[in-house]
Protein backbone atom coordinates (compact mmCIF):
# COMPACT_ATOMS: atom_id res chain seq x y z
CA UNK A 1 66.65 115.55 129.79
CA UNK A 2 69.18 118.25 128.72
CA UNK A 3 70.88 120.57 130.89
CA UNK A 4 71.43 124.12 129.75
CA UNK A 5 73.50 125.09 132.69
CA UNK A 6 77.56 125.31 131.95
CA UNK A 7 80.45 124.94 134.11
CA UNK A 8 83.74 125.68 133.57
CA UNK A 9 87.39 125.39 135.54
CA UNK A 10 90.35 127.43 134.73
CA UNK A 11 93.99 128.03 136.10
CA UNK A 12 94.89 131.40 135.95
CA UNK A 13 97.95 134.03 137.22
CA UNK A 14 97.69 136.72 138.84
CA UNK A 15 101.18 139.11 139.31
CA UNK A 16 102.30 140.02 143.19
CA UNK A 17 101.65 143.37 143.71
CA UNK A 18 105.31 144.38 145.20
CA UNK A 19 107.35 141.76 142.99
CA UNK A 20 105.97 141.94 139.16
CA UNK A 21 108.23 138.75 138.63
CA UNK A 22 106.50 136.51 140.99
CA UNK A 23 102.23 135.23 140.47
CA UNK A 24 99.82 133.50 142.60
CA UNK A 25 97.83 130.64 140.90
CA UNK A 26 94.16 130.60 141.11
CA UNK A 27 91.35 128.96 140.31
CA UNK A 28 88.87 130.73 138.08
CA UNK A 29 85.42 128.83 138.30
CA UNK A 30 82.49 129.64 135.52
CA UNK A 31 79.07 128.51 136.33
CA UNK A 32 76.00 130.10 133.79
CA UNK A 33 79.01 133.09 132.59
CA UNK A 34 79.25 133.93 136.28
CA UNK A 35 82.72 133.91 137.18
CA UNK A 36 84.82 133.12 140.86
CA UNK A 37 88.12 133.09 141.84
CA UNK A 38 90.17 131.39 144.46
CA UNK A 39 93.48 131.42 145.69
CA UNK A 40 95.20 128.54 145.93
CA UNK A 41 98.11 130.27 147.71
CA UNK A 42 100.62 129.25 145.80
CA UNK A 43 103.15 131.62 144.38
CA UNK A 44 105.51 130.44 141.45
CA UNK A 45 107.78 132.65 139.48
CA UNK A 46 105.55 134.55 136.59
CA UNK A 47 108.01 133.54 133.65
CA UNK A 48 107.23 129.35 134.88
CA UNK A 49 104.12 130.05 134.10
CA UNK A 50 102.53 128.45 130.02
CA UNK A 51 98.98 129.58 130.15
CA UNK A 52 98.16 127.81 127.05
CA UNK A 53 98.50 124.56 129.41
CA UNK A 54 97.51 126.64 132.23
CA UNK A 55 99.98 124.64 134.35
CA UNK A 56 103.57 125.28 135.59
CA UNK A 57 106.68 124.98 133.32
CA UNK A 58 109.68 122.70 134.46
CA UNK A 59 110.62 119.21 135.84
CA UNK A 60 112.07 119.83 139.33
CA UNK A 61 110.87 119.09 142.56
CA UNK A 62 108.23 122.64 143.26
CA UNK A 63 107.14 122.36 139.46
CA UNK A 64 106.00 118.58 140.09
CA UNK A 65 104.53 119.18 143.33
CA UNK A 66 102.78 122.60 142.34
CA UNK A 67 101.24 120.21 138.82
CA UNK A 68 100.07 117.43 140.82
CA UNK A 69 98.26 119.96 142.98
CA UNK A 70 96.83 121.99 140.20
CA UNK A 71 95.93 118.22 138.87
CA UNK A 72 94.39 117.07 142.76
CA UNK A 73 92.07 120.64 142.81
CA UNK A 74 90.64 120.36 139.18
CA UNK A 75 89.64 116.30 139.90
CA UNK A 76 88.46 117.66 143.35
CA UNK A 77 85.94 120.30 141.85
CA UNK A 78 85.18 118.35 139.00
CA UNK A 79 83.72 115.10 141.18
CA UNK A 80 81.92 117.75 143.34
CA UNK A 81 80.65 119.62 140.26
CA UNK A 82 79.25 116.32 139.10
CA UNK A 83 77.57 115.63 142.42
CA UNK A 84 76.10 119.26 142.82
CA UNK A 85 74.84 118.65 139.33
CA UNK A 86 72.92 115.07 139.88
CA UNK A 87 71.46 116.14 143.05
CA UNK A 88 70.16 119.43 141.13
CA UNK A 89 68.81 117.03 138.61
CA UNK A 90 66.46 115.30 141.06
């Protein structure tokens, strides 16, 4: 049986209101072309930012911990995603 439901996770910026050179990461989550958004409270430096990858540029210490976050919360949603899903299927 086919599922016609779809799911999707994004990373996205969004600019600080009172300091247009800093951004706050969140998670944008599609289910059916509904959309959500949550913060993840971080806030990196909007320049660090390659949305193509939609993951922080650099190789120092807050770039590596802020990736292996972004990396922990997108494995996180996606195993719950996947158990939502089965238990919709039965």
């Amino acid at each position: 049986m086919r599922s016609t439901h779809t799911f999707g996770i994004d990373f996205i910026t969004r600019k600080c209101k009172e300091d247009k050179k800093k951004a706050f990461i969140y998670i944008r989550i599609t289910v059916d072309e509904e959309r959500k958004e949550i913060s993840l409270k971080e806030q990196i430096i909007a320049a660090s930012w390659d949305s193509k990858r939609e993951m922080v540029k650099g190789k120092r210490s807050r770039p590596k911990q802020l990736i292996r976050l972004l990396m922990m919360s997108d494995s996180e949603l996606e195993k719950n995603t996947e158990c939502c899903m089965m238990q919709a299927l039965w």
